[in-house]
N, C-alpha and C. Protein backbone atom coordinates (compact mmCIF):
# COMPACT_ATOMS: atom_id res chain seq x y z
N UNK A 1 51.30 125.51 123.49
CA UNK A 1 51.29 124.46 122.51
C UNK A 1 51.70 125.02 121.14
N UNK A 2 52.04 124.32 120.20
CA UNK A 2 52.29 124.44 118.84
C UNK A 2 51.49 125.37 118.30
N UNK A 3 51.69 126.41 117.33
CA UNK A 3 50.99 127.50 116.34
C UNK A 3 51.06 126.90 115.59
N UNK A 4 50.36 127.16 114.48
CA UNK A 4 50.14 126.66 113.10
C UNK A 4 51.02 126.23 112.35
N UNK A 5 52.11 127.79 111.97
CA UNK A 5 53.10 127.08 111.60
C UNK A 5 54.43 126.26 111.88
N UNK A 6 54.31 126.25 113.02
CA UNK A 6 54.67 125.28 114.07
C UNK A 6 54.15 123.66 113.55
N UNK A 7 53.04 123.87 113.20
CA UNK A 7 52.53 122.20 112.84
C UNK A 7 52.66 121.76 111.34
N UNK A 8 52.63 123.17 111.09
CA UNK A 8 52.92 122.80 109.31
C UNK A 8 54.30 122.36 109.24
N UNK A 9 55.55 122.63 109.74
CA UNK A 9 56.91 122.52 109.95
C UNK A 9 57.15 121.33 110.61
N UNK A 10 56.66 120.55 111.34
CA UNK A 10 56.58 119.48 112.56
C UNK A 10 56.10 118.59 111.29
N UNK A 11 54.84 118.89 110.24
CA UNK A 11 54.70 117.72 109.75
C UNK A 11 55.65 117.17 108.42
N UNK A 12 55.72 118.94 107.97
CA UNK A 12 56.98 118.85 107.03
C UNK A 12 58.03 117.92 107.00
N UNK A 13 58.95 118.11 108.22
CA UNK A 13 59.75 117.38 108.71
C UNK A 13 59.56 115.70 108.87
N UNK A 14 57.97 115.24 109.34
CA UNK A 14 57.94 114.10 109.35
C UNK A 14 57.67 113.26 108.34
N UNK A 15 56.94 113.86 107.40
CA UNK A 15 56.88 113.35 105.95
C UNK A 15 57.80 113.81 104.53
N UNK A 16 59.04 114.15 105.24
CA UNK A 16 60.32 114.27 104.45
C UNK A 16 60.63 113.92 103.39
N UNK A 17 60.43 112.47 102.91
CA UNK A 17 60.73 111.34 101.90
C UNK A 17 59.83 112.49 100.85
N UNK A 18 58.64 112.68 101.52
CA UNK A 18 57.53 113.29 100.46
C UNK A 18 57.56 114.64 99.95
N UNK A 19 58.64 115.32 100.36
CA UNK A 19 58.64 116.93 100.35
C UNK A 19 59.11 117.12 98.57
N UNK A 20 58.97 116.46 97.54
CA UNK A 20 59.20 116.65 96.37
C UNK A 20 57.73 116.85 95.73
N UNK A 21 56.90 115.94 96.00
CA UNK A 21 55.50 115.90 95.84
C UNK A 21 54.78 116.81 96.18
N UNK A 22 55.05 117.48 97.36
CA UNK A 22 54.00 118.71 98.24
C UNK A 22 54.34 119.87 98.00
N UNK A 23 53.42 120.46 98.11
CA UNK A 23 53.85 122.47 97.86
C UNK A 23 53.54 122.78 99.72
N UNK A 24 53.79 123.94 99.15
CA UNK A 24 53.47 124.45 100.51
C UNK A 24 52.20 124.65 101.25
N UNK A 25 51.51 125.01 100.18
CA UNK A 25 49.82 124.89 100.26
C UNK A 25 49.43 123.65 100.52
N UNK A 26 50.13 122.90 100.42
CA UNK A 26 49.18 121.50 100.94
C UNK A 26 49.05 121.56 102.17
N UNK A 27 50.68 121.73 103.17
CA UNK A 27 50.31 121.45 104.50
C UNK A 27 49.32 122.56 104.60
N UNK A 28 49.05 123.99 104.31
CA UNK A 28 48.46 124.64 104.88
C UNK A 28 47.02 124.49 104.73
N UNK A 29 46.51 123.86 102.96
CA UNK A 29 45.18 123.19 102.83
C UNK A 29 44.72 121.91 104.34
N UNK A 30 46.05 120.82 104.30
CA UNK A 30 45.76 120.10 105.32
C UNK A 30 45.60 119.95 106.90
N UNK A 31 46.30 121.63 107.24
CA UNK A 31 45.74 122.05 108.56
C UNK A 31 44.66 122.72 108.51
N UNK A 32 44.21 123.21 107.91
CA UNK A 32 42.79 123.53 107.72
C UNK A 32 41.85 122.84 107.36
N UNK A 33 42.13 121.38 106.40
CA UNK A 33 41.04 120.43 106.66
C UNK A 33 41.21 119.18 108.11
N UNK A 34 41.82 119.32 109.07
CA UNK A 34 42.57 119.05 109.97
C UNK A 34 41.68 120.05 111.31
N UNK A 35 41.55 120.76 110.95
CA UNK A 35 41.21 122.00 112.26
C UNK A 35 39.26 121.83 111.86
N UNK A 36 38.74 121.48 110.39
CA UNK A 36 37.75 121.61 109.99
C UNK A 36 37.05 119.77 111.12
N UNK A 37 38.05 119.05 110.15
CA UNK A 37 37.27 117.82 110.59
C UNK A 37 37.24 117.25 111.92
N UNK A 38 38.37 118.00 113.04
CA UNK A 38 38.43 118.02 114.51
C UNK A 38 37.92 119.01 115.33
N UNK A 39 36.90 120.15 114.89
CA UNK A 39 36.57 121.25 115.33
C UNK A 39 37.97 122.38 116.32
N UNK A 40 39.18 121.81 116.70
CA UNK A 40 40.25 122.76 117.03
C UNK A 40 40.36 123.34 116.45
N UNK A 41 39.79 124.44 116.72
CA UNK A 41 40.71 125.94 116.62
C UNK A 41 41.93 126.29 116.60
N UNK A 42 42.70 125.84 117.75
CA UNK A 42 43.92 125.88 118.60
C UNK A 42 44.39 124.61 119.24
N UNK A 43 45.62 124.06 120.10
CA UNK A 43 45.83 122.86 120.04
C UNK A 43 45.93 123.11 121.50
N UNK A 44 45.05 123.05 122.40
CA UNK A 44 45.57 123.35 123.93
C UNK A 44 46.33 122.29 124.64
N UNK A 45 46.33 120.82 124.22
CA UNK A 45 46.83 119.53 125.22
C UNK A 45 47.69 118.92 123.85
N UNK A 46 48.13 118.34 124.20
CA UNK A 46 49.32 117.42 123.67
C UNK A 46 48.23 116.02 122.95
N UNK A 47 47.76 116.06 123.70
CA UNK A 47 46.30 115.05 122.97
C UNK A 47 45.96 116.05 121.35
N UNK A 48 46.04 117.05 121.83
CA UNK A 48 45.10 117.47 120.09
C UNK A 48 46.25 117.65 119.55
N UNK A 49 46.97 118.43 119.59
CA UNK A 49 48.09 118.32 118.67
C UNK A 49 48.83 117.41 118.07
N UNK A 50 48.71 116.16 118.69
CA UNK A 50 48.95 114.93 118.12
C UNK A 50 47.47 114.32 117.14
N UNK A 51 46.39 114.42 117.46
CA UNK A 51 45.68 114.25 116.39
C UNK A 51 45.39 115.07 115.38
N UNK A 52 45.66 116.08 115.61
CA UNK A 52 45.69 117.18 114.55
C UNK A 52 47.00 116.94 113.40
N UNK A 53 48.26 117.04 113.88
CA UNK A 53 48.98 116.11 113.22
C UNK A 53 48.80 114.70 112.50
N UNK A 54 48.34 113.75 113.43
CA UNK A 54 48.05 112.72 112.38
C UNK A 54 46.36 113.10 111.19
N UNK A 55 45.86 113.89 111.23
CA UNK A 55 45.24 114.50 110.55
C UNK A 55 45.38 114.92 109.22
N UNK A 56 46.49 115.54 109.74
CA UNK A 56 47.14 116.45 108.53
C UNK A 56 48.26 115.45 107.71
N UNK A 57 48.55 114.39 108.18
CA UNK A 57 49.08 113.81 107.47
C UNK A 57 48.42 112.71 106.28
N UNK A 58 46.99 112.66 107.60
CA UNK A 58 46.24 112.00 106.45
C UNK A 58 45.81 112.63 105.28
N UNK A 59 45.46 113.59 105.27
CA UNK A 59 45.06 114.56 104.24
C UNK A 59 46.02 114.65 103.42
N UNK A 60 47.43 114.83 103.80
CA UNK A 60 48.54 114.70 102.84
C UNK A 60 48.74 113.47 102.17
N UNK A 61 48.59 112.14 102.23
CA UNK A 61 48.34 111.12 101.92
C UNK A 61 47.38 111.27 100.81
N UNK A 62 46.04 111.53 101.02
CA UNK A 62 45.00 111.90 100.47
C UNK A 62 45.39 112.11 99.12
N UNK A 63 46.00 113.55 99.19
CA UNK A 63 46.18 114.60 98.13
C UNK A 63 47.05 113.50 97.34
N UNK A 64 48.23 112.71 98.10
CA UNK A 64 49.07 112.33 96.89
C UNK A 64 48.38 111.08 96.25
N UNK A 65 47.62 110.23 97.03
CA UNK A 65 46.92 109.40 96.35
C UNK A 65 45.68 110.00 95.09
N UNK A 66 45.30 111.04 95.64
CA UNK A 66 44.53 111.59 94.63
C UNK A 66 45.63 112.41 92.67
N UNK A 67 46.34 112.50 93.30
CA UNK A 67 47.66 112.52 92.17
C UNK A 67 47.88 111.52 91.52
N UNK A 68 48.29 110.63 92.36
CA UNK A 68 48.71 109.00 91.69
C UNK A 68 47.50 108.53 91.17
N UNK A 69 46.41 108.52 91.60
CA UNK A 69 45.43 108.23 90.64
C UNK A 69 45.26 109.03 89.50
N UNK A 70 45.67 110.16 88.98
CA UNK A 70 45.68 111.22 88.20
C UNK A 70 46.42 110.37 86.82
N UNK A 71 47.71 109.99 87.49
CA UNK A 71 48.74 109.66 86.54
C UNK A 71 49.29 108.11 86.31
N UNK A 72 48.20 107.50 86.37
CA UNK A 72 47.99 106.18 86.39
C UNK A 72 48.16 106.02 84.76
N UNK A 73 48.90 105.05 84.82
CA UNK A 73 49.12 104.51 83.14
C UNK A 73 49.28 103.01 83.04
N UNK A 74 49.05 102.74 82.25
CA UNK A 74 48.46 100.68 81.88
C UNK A 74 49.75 100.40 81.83
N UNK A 75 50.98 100.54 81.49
CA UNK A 75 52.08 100.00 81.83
C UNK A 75 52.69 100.19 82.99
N UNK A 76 52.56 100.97 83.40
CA UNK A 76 53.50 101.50 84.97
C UNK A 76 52.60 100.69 86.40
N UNK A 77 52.92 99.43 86.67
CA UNK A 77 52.45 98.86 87.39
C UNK A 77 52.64 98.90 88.58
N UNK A 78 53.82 99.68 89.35
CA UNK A 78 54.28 99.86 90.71
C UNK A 78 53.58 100.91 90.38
N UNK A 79 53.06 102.13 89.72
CA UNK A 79 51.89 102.93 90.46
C UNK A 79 50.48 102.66 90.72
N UNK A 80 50.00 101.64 90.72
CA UNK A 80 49.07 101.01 91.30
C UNK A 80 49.25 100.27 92.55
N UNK A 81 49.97 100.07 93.12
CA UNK A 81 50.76 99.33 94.39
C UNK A 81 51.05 100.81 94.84
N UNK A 82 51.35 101.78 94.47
CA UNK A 82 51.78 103.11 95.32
C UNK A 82 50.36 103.52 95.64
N UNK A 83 49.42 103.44 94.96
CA UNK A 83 47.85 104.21 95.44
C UNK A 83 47.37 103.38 96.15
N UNK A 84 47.58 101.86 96.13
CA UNK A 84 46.77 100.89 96.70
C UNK A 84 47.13 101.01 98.64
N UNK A 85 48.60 101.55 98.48
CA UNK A 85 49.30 101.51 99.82
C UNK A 85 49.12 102.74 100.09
N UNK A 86 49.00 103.97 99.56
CA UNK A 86 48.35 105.18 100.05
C UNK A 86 46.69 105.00 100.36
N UNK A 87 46.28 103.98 100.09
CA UNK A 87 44.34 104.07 99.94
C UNK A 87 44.57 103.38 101.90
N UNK A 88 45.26 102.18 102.38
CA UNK A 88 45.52 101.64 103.14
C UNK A 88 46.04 102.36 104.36
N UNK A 89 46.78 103.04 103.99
CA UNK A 89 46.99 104.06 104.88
C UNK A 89 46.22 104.80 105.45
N UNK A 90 45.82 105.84 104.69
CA UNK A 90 44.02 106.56 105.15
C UNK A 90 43.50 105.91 105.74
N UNK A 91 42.74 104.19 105.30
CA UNK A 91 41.60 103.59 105.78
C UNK A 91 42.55 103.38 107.40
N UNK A 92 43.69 103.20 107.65
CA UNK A 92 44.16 103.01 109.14
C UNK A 92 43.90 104.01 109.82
N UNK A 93 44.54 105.13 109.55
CA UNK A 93 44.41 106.20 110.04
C UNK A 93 43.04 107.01 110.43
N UNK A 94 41.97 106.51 109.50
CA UNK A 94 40.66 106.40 109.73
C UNK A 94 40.36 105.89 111.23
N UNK A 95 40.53 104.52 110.67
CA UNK A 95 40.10 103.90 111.56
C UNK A 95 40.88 104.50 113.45
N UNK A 96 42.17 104.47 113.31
CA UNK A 96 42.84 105.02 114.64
C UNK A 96 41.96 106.22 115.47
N UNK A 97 41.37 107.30 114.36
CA UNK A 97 40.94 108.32 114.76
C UNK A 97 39.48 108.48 115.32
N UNK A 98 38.77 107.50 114.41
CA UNK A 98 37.64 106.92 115.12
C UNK A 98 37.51 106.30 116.35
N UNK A 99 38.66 105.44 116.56
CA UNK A 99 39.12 104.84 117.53
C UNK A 99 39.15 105.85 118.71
N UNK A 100 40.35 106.78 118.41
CA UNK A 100 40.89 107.65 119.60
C UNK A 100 39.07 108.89 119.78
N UNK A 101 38.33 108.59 118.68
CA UNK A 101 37.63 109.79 119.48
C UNK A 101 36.39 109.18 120.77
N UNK A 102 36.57 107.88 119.93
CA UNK A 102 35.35 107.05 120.87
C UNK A 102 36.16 106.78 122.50
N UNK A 103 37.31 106.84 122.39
CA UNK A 103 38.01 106.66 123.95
C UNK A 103 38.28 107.77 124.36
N UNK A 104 38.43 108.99 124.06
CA UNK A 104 37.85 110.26 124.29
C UNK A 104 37.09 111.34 123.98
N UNK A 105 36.40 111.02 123.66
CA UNK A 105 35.26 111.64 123.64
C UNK A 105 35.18 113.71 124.14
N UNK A 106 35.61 113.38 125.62
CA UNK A 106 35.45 114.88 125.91
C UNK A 106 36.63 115.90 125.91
N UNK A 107 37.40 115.11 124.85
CA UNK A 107 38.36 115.90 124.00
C UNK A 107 37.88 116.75 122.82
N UNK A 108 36.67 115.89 122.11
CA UNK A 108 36.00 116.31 120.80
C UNK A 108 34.99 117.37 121.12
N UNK A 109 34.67 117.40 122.48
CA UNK A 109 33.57 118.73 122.51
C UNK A 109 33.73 119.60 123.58
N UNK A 110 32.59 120.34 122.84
CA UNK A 110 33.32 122.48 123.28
C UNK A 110 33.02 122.57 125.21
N UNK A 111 32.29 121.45 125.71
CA UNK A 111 31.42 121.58 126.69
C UNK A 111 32.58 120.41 127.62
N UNK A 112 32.18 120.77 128.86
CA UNK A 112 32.40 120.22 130.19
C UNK A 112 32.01 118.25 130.13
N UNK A 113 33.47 117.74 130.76
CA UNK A 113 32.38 116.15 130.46
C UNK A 113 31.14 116.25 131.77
N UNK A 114 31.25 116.73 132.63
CA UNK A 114 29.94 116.46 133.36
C UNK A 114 28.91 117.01 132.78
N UNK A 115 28.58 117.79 131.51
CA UNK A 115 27.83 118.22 130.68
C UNK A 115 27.16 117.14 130.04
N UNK A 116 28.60 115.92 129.76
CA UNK A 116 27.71 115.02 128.26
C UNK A 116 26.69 114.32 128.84
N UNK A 117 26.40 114.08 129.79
CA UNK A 117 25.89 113.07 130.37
C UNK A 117 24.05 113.90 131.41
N UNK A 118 23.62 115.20 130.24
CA UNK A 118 22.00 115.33 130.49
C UNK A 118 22.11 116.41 131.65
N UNK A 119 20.91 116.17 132.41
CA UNK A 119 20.77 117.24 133.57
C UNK A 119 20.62 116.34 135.04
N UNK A 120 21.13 116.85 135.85
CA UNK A 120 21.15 116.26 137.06
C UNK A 120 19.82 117.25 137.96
N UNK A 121 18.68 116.65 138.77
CA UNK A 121 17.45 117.24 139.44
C UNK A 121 17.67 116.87 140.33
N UNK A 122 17.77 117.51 141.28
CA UNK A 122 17.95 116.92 142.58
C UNK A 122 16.44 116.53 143.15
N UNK A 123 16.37 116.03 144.04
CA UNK A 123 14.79 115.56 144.75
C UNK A 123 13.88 116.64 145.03
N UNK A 124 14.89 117.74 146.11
CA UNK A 124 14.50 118.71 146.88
C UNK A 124 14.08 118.52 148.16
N UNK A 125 14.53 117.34 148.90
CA UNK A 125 14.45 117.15 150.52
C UNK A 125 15.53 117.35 150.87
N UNK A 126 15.22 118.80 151.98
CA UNK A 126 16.11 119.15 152.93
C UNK A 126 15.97 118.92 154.27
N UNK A 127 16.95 118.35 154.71
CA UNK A 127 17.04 118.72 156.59
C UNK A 127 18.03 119.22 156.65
N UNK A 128 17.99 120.03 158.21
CA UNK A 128 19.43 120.63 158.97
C UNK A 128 19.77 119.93 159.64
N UNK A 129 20.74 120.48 160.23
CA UNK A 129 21.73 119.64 161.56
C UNK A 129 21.02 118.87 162.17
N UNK A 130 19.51 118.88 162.76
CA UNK A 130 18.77 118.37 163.70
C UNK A 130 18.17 117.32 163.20
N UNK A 131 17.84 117.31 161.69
CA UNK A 131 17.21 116.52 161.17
C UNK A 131 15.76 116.63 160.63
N UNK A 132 15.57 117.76 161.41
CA UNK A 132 14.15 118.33 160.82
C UNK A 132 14.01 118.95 159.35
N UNK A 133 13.01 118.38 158.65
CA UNK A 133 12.59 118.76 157.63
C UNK A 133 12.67 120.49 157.11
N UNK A 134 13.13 120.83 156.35
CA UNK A 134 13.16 122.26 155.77
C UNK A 134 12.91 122.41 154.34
N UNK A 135 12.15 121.19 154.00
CA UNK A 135 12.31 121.01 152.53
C UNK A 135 11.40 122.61 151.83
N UNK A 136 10.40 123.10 152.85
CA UNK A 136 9.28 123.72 152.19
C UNK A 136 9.97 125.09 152.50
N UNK A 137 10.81 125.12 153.62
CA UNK A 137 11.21 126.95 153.66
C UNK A 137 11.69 127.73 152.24
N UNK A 138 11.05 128.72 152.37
CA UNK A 138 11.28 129.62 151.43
C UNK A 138 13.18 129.88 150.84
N UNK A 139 13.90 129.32 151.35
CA UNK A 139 15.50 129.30 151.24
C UNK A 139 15.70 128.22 150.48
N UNK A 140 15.11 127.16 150.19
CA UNK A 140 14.85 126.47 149.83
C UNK A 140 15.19 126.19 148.64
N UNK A 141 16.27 126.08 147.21
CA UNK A 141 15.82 125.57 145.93
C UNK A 141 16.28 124.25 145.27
N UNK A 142 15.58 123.70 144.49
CA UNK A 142 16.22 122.66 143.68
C UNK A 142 17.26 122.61 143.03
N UNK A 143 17.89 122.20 142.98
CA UNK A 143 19.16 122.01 141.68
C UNK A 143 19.00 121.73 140.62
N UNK A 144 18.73 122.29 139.30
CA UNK A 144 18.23 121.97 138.32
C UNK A 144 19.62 121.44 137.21
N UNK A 145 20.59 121.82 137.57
CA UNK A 145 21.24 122.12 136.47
C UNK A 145 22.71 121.41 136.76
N UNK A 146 23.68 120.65 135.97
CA UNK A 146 24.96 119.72 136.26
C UNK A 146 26.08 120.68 136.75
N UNK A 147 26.88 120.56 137.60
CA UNK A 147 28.06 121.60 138.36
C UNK A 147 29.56 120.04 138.09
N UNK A 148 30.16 120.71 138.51
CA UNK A 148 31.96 120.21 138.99
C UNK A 148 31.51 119.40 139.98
N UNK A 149 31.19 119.26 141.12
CA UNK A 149 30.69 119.05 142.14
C UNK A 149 29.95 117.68 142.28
């Protein structure tokens, strides 16, 4: 999958129009608040690297809305329509990501999905082939704990 700067370059490219506004440190601030607020480390599936990307773009958004609010002036009225449509943006992108984590879920964590879901105990009644009870032989143990299986 994609390296870092692999994603910094991928987003570069997609937010083009904007490359007058951004330094270079931004994408690299915004993959790192990107890797912070998705716990990835690394991008192993095509699933994270695509939210990690739209991540980082939000954050880039962010930054320039946090600019345009900087340089807001009582006559210049299309820059209030430029922050209002950068504020709109975020809140979507918000929302998408909330979205995508609640429909996957065991994308967002470090653990197994047969994990999320507690401990599995088995009863502890055994029979063999015959049908006879073996629950008490010493060979005997419970399953305490969730498997693949």
């Amino acid at each position: 999958m994609a390296t870092d700067d692999e994603m910094k370059t991928l987003v570069s490219e997609e937010v083009r129009s904007l490359a007058n506004y951004l330094e270079d440190e931004d994408y690299t601030n915004s993959l790192a608040d990107a890797k912070r607020e998705t716990g990835w480390s690394t991008f192993t599936t095509d699933f994270k690297e695509f939210w990690v990307k739209m991540r980082m773009k939000r954050h880039l958004f962010f930054y320039l809305a946090s600019e345009t609010a900087r340089k807001f002036k009582a006559k210049q009225f299309s820059l209030h329509q430029k922050f209002e449509h950068y504020m709109a943006l975020i809140k979507k992108m918000d929302e998408d990501f909330k979205e995508a984590m609640e429909e996957h879920p065991e994308e967002f964590t470090s653990s197994d999905v047969y994990a999320l879901f507690g401990s599995k105990i088995d009863a502890g009644f055994a029979y063999d082939v015959l049908g006879e009870d073996i629950t008490y032989d010493t060979e005997q143990e419970v399953i305490i704990t969730p498997s693949d299986d």
